[in-house]
C-alpha atoms as a PDB file:
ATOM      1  CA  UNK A   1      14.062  22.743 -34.912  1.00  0.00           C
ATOM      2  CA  UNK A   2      10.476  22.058 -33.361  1.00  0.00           C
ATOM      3  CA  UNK A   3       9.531  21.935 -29.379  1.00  0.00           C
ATOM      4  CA  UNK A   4      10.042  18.294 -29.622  1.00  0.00           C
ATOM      5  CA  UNK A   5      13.018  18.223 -31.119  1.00  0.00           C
ATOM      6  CA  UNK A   6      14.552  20.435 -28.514  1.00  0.00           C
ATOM      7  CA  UNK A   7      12.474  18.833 -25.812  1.00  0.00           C
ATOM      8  CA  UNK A   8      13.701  15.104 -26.715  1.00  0.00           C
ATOM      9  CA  UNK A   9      17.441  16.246 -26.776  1.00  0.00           C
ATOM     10  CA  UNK A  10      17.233  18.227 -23.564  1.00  0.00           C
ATOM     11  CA  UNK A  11      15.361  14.972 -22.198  1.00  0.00           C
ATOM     12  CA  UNK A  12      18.319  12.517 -22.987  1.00  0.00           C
ATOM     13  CA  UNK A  13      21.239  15.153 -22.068  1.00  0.00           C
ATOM     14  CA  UNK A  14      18.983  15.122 -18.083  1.00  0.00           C
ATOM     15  CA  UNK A  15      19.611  10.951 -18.419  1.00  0.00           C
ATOM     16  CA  UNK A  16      22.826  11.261 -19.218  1.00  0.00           C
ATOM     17  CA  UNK A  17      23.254  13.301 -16.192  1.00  0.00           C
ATOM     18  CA  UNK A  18      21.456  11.298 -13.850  1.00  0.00           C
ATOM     19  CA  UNK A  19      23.091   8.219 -14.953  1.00  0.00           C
ATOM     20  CA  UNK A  20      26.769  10.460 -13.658  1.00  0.00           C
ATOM     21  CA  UNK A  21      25.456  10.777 -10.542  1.00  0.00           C
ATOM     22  CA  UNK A  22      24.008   7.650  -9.595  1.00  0.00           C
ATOM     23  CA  UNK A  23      27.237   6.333 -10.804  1.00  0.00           C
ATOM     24  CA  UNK A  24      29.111   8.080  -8.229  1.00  0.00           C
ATOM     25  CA  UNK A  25      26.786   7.598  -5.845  1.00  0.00           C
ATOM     26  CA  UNK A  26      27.458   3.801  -6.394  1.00  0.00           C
ATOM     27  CA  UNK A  27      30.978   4.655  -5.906  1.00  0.00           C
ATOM     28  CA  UNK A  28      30.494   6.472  -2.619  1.00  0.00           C
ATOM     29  CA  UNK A  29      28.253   3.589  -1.286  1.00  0.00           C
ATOM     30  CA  UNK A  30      30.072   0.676  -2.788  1.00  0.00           C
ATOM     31  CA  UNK A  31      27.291  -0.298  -4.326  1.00  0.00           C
ATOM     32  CA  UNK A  32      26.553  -1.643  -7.757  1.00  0.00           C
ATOM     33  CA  UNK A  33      24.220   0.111 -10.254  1.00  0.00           C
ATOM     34  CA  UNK A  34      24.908  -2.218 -13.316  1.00  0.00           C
ATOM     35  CA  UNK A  35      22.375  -4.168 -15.042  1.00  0.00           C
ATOM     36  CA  UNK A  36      22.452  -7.591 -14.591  1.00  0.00           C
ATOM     37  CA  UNK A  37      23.187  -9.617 -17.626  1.00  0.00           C
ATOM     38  CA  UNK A  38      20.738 -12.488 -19.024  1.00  0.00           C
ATOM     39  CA  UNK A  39      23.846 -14.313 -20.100  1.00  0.00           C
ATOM     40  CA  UNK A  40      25.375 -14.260 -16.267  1.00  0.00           C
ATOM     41  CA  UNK A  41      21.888 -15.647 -15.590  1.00  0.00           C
ATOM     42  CA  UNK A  42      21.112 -18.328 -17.655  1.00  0.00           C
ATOM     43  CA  UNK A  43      25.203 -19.720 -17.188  1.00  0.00           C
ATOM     44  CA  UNK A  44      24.841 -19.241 -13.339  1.00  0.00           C
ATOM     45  CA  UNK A  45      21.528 -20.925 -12.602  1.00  0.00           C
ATOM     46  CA  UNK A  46      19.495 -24.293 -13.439  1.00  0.00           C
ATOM     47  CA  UNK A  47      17.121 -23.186 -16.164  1.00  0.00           C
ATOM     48  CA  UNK A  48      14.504 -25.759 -16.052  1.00  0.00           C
ATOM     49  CA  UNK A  49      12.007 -24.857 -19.257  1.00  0.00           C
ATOM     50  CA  UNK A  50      10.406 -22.127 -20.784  1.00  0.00           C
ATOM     51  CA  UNK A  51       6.652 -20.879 -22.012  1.00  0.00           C
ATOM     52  CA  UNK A  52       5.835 -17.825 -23.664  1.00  0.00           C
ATOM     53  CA  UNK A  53       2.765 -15.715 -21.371  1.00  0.00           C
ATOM     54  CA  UNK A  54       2.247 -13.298 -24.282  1.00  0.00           C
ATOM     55  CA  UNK A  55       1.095  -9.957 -23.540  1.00  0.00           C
ATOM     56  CA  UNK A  56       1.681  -8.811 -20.184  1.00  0.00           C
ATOM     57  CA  UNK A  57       1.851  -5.153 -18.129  1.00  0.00           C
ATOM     58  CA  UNK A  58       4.962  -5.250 -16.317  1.00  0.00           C
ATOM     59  CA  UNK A  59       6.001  -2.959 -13.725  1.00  0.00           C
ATOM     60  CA  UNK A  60       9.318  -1.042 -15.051  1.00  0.00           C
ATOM     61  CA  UNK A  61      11.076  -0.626 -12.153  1.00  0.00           C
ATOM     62  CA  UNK A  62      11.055  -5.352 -12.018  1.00  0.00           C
ATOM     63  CA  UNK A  63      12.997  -4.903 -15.348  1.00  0.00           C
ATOM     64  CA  UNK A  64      16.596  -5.029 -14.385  1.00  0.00           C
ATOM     65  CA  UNK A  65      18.433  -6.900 -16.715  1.00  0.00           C
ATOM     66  CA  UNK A  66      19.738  -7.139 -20.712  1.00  0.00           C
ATOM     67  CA  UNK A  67      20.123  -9.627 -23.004  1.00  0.00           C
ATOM     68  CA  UNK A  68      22.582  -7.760 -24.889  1.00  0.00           C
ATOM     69  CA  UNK A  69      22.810  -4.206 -24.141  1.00  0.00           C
ATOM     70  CA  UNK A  70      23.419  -4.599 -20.440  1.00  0.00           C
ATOM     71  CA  UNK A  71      26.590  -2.194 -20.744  1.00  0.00           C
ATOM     72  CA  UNK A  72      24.717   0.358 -22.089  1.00  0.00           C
ATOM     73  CA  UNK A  73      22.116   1.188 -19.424  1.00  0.00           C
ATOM     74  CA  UNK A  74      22.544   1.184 -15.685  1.00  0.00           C
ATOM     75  CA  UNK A  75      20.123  -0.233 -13.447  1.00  0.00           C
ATOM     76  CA  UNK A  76      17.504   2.577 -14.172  1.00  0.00           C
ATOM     77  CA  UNK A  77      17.915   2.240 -17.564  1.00  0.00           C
ATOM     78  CA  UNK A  78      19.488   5.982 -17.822  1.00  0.00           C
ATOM     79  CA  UNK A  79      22.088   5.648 -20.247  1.00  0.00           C
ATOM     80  CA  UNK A  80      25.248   5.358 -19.913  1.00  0.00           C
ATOM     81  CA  UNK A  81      27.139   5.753 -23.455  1.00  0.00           C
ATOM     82  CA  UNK A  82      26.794   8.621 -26.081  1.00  0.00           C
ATOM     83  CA  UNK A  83      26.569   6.263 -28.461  1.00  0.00           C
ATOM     84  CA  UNK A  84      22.767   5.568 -27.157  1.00  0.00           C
ATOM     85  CA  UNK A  85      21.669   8.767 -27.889  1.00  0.00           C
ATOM     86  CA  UNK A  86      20.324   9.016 -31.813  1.00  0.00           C
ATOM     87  CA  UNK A  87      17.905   6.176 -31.021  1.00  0.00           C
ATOM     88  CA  UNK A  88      17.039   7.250 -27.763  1.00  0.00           C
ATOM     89  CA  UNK A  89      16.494  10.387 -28.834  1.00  0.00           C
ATOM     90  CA  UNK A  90      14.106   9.311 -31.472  1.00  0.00           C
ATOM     91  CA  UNK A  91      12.605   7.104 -29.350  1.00  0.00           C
ATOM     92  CA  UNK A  92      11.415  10.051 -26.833  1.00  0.00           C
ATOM     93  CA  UNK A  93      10.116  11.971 -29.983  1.00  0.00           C
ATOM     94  CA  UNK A  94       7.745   9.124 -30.611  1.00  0.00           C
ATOM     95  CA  UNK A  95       6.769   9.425 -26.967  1.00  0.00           C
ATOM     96  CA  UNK A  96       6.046  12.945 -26.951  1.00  0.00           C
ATOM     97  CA  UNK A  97       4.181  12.844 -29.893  1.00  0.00           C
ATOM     98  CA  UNK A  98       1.682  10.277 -28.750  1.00  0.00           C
ATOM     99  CA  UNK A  99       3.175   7.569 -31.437  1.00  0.00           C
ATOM    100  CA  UNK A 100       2.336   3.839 -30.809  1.00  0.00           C
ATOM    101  CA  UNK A 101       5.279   2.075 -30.205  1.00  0.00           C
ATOM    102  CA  UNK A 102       5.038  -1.853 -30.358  1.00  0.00           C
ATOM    103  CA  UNK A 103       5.423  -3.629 -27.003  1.00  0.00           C
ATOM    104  CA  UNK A 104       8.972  -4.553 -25.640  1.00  0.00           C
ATOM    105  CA  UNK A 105      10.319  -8.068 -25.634  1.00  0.00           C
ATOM    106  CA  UNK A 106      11.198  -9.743 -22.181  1.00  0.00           C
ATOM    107  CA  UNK A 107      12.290 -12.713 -20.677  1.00  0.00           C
ATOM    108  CA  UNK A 108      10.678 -13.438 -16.880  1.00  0.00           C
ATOM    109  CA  UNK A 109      12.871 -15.276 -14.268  1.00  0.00           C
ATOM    110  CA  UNK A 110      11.287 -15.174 -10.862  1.00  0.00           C
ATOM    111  CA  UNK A 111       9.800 -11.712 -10.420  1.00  0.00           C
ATOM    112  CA  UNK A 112      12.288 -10.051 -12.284  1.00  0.00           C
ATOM    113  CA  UNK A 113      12.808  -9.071 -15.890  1.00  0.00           C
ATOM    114  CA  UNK A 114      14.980  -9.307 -18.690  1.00  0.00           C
ATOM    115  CA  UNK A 115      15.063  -7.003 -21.872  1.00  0.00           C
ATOM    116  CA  UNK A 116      15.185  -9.320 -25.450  1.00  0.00           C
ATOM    117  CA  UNK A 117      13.916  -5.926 -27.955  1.00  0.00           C
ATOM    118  CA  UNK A 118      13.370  -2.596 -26.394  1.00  0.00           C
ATOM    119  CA  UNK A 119      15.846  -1.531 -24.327  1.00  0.00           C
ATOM    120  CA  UNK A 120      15.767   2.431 -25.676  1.00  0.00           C
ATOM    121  CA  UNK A 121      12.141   1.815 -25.078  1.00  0.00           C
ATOM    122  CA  UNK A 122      12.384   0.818 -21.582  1.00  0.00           C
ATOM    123  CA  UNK A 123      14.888   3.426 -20.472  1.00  0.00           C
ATOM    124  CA  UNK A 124      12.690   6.213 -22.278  1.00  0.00           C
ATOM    125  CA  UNK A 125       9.771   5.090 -20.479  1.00  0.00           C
ATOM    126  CA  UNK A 126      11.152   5.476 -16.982  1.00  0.00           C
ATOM    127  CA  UNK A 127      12.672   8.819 -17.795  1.00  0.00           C
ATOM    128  CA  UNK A 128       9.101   9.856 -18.708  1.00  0.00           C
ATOM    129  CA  UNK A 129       7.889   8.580 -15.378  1.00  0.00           C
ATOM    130  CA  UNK A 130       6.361   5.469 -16.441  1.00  0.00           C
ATOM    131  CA  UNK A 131       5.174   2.926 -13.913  1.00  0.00           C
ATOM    132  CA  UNK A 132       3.835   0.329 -16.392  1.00  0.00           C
ATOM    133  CA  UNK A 133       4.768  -1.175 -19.613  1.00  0.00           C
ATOM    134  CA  UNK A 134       3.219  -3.481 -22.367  1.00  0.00           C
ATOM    135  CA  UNK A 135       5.513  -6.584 -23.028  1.00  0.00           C
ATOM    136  CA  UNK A 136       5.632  -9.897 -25.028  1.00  0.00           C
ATOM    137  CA  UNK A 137       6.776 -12.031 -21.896  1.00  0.00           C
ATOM    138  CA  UNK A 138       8.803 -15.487 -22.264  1.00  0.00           C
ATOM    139  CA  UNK A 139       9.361 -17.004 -18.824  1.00  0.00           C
ATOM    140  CA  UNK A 140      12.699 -19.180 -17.589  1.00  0.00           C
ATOM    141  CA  UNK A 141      11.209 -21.495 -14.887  1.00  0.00           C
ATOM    142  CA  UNK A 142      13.939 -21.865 -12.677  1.00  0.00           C
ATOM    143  CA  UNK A 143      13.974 -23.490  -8.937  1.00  0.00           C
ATOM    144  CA  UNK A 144      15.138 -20.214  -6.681  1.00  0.00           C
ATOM    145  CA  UNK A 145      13.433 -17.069  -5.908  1.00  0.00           C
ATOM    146  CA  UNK A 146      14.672 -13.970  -7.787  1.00  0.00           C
ATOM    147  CA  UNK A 147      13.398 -10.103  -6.557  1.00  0.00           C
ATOM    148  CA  UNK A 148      14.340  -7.017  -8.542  1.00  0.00           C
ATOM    149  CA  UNK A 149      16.921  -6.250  -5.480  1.00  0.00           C
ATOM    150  CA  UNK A 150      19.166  -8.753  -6.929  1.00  0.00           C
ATOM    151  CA  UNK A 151      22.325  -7.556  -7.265  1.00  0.00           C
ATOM    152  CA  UNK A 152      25.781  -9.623  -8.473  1.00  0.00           C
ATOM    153  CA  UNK A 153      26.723 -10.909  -5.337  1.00  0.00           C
ATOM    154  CA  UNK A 154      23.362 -12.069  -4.718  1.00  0.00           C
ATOM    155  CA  UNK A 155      23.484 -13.869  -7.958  1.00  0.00           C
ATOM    156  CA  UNK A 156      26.283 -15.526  -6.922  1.00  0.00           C
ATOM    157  CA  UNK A 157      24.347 -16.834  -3.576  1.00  0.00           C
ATOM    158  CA  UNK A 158      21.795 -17.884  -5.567  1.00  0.00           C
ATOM    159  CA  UNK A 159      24.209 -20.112  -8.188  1.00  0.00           C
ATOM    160  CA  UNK A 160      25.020 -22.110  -5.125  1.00  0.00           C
ATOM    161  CA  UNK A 161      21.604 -22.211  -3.640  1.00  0.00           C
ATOM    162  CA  UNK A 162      20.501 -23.654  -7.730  1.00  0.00           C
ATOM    163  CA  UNK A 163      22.996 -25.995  -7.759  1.00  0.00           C
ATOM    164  CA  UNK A 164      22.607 -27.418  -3.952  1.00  0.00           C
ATOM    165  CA  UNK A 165      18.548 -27.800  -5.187  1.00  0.00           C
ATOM    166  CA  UNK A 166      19.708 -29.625  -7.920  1.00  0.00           C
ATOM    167  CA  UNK A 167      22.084 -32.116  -6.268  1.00  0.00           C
ATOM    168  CA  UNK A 168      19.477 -32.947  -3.184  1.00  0.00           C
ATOM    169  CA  UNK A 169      16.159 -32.749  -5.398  1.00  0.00           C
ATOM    170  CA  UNK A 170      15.269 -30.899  -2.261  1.00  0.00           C
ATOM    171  CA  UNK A 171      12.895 -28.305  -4.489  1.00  0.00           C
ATOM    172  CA  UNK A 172      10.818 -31.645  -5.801  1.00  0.00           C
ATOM    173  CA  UNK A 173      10.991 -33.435  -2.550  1.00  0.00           C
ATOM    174  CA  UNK A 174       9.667 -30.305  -0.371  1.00  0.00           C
ATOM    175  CA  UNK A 175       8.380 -27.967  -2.903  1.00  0.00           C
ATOM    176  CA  UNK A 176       7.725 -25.403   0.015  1.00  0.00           C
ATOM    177  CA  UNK A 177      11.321 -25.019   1.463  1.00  0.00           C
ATOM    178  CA  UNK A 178      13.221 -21.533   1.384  1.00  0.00           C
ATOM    179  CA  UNK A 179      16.597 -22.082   2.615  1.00  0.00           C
ATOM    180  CA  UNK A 180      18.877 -19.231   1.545  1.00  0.00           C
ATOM    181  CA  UNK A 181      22.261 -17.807   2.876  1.00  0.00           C
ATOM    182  CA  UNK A 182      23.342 -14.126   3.606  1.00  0.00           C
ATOM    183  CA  UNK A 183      27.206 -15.476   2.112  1.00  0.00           C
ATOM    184  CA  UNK A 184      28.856 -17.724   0.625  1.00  0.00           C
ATOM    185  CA  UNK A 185      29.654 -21.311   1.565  1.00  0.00           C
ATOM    186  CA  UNK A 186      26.860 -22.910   3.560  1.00  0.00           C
ATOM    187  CA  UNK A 187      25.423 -25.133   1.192  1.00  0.00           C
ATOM    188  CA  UNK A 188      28.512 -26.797   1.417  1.00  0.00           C
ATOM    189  CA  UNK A 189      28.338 -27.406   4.699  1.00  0.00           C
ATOM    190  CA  UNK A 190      24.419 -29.002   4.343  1.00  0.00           C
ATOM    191  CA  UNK A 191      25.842 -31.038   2.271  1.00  0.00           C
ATOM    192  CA  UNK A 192      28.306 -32.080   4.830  1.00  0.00           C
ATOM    193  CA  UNK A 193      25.448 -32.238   7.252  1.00  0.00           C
ATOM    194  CA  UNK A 194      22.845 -34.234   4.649  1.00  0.00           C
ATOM    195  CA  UNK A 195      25.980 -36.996   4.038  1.00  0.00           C
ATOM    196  CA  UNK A 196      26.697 -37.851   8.105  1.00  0.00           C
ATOM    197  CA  UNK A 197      23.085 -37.851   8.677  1.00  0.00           C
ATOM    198  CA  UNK A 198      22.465 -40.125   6.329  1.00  0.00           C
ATOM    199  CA  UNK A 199      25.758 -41.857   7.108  1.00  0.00           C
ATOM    200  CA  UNK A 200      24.478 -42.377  11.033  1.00  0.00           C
ATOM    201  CA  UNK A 201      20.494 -43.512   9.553  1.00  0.00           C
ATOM    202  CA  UNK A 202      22.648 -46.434   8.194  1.00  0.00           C
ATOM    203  CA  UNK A 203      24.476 -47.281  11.531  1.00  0.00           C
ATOM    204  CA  UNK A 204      21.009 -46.935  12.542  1.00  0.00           C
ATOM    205  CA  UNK A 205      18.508 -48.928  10.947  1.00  0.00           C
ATOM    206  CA  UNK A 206      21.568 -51.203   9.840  1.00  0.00           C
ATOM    207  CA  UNK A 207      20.650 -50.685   6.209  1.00  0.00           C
ATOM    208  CA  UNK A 208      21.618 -48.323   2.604  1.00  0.00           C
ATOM    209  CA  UNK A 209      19.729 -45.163   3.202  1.00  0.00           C
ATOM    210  CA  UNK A 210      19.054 -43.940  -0.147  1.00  0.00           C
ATOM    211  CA  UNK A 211      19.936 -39.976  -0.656  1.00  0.00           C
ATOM    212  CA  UNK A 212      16.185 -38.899  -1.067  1.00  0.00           C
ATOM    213  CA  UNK A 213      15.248 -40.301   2.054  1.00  0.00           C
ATOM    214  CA  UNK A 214      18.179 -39.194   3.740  1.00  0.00           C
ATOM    215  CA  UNK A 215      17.439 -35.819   2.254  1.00  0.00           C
ATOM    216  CA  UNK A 216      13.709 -35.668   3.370  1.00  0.00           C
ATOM    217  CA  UNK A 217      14.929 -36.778   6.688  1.00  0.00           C
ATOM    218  CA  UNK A 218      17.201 -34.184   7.120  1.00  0.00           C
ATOM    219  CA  UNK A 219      14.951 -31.648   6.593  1.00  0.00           C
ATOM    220  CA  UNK A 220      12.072 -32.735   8.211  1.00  0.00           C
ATOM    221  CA  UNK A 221      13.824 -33.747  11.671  1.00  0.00           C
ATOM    222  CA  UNK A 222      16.579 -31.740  11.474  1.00  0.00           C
ATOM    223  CA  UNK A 223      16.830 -28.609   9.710  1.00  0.00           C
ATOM    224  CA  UNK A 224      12.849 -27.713   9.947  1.00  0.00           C
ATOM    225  CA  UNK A 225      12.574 -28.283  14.196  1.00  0.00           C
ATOM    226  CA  UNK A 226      15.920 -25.736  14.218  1.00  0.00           C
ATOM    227  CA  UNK A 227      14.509 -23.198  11.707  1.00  0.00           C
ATOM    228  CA  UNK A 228      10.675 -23.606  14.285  1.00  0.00           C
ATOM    229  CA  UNK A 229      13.134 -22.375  17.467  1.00  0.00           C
ATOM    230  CA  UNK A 230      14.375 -19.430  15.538  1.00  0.00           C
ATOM    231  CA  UNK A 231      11.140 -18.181  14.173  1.00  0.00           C
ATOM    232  CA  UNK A 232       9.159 -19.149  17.487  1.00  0.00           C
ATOM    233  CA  UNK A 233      11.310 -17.381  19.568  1.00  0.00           C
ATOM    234  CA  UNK A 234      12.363 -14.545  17.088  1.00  0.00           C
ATOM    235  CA  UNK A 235      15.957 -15.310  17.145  1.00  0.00           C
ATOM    236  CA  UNK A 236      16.647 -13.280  13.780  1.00  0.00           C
ATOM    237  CA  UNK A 237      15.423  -9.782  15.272  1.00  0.00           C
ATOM    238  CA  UNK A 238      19.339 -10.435  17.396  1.00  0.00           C
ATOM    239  CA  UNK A 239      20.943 -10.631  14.150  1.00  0.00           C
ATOM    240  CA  UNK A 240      19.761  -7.936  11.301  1.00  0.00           C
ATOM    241  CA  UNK A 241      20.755  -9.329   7.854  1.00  0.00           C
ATOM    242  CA  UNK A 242      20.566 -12.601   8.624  1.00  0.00           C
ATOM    243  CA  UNK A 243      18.471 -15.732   7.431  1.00  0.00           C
ATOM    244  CA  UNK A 244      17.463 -18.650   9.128  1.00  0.00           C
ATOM    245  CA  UNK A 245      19.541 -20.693   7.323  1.00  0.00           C
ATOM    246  CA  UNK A 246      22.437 -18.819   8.442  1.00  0.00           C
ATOM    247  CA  UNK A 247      21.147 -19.256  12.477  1.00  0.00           C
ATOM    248  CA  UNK A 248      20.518 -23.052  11.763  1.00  0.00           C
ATOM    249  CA  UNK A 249      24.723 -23.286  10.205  1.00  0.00           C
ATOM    250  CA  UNK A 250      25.660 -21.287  13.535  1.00  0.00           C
ATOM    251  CA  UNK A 251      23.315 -23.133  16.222  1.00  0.00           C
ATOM    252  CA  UNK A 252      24.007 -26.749  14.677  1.00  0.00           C
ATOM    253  CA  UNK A 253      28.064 -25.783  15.430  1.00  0.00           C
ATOM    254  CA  UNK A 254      27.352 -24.288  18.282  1.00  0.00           C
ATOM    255  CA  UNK A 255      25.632 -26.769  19.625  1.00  0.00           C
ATOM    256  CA  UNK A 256      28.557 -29.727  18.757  1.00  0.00           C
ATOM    257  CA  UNK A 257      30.752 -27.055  20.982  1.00  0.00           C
ATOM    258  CA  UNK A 258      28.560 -27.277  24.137  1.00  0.00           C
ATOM    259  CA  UNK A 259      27.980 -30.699  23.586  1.00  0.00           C
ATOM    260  CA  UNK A 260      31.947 -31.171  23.201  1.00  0.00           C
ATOM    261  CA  UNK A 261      32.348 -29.011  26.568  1.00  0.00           C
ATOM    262  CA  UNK A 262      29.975 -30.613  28.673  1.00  0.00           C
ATOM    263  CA  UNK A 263      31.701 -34.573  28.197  1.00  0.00           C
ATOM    264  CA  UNK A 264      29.141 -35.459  25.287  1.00  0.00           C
ATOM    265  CA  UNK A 265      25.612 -33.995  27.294  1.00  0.00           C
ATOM    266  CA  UNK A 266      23.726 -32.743  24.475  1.00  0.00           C
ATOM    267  CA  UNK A 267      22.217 -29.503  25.130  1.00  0.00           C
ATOM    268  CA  UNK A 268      18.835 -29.295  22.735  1.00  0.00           C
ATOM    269  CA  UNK A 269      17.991 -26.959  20.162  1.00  0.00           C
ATOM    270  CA  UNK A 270      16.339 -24.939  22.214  1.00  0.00           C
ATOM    271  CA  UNK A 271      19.405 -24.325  25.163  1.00  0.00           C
ATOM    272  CA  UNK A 272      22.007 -24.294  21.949  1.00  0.00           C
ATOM    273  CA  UNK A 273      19.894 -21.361  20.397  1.00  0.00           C
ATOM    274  CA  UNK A 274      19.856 -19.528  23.788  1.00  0.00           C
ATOM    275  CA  UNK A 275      22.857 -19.873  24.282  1.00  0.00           C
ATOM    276  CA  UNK A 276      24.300 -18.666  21.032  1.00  0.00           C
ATOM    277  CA  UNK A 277      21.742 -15.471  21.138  1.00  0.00           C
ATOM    278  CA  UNK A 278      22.900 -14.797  24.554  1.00  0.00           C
ATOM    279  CA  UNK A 279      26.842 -14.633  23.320  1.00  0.00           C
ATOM    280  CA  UNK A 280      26.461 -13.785  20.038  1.00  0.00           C
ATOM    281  CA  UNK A 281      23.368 -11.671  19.234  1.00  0.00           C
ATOM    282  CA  UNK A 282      23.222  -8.085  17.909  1.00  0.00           C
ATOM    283  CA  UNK A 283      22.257  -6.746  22.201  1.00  0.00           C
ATOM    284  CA  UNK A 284      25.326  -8.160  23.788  1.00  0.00           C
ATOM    285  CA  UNK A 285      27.608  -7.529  21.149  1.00  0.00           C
ATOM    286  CA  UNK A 286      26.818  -4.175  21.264  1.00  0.00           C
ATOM    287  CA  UNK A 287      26.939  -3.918  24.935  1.00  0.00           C
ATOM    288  CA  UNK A 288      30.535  -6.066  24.775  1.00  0.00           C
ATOM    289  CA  UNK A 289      31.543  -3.362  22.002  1.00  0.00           C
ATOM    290  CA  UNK A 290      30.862  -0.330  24.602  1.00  0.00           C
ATOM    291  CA  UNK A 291      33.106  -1.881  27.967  1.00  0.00           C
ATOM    292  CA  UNK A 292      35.185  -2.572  25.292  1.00  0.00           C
ATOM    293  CA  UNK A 293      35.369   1.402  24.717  1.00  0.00           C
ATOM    294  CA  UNK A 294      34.446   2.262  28.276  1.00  0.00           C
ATOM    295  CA  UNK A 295      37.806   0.371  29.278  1.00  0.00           C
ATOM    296  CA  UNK A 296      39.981   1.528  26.424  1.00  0.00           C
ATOM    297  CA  UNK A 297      38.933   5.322  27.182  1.00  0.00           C
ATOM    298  CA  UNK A 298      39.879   4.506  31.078  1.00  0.00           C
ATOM    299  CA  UNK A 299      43.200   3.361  30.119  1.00  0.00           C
ATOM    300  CA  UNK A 300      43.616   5.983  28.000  1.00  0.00           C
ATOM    301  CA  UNK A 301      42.748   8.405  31.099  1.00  0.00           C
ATOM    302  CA  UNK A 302      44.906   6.826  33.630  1.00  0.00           C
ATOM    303  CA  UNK A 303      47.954   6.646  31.141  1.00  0.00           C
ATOM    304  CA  UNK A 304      47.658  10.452  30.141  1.00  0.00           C
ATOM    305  CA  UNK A 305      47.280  10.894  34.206  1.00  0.00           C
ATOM    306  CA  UNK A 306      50.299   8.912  35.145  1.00  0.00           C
ATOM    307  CA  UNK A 307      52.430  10.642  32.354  1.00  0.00           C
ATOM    308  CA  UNK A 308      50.948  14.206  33.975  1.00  0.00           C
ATOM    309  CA  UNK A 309      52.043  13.100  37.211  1.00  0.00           C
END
């Protein structure tokens, strides 16, 4: 058996132990390490064409999907299944003996990447410390931003984020908007907002307000002069994880609240958003959170003392 031979094995038996422990670690930080699958994709979000690029260098570590063989390889590509390991293994020969291998197959969404041919390829190439790849590249224009962060729940956000674009023509109507959630649920709600403020431009102007102008409306007068407040006056650096999206849902409500409690006065954006940072932000939680302590650990004190007594 030659160097390479020996060399190649000993390589994949290293990925195969790799892939073991950044599986646990994905246990032990509830995290997920799978590969995301093009089918998932392409089901979950509004494909709207495609063109083929042609021959493209593609940064390995943007690859993070399958077309097929998404089971087989986690998120690094390490491999997860013995079954992998004759053509893997022959693969990595080729590599260490300098042989031309044709250029991998991939489909582009967003900035991210999805393996067609060449998976073994792929995952051999970041075991040999690869940055870079040659690829034929086929991209999936689609109407949502995708990063190679992306992991299944994100997905998910971004299904609902596709399909609210599609029902408001919001991504053709204002081409430069970026309205994304940190969970579930808020397109829904607007939605709800889009319908009663197109509902009270009726009342208004005493005429049918068609749903693109409602739409443009809405986002221009509403939702933009809310999302201006919380970037002006850095309202997000109060709640880590957040998006402004998620601030607007929260100030809008909270707003109808002090509105509600002060006989119909409407507050502004402006008081609404102070207001809500004030009771709600990351600095007064936290200090809530330690009285909170401080006066449990009293309590504690003075009922160990009276029981002493």
């Amino acid at each position: 058996m030659t160097w390479i031979d020996n060399t190649a094995k000993e390589d994949f038996s290293r990925a195969r132990r790799q892939a073991f422990v950044a599986w646990f670690q994905s246990i032990i930080n509830r995290t997920s390490n799978d590969l995301l699958s093009l089918d998932d994709v392409r089901s979950r979000l509004n494909i709207r064409g495609q063109h083929y690029l042609g021959n493209q260098t593609v940064r390995l570590d943007q690859i993070i999907g399958s077309e097929g063989r998404y089971s087989d390889f986690d998120r690094r590509f390490l491999p997860l299944r013995e079954t992998t390991k004759n053509r893997w293994i022959s693969i990595d020969k080729a590599h260490l003996s300098a042989v031309g291998l044709p250029a991998v197959e991939l489909y582009k969404i967003g900035d991210i990447y999805f393996v067609k041919d060449g998976n073994h390829r792929v995952s051999v190439a970041r075991q040999q410390g690869q940055i870079y790849i040659d690829a034929l590249v086929t991209e999936l224009t689609v109407d949502v931003p995708l990063s190679p962060d992306m992991s299944m729940r994100d997905l998910l956000l971004k299904e609902e984020y596709s399909d609210f674009l599609d029902w408001t023509s919001l991504g053709q109507l204002r081409p430069q908007q970026r309205i994304e959630f940190s969970e579930p649920g808020g397109y829904l709600d607007l939605i709800r907002h889009i319908n009663a403020h197109r509902y009270f431009m009726g009342l208004d102007q005493q005429r049918e307000i068609s749903r693109d102008e409602a739409m443009i409306d809405w986002y221009d007068n509403v939702y933009l002069p809310v999302a201006d407040v919380i970037r002006e006056h850095g309202v997000l650096r109060s709640f880590p994880g957040r998006t402004e999206a998620d601030l607007y849902r929260w100030i809008m409500d909270h707003r109808w609240y002090l509105r509600e409690r002060n006989e119909g006065a409407d507050p502004g954006l402006l008081a609404a958003a102070a207001d809500y940072v004030e009771q709600f932000g990351r600095k007064n939680l936290i200090q809530f959170t330690e009285r909170l302590l401080r006066n449990t650990f009293s309590a504690m004190i003075d009922a160990h003392n009276a029981v002493g007594a």
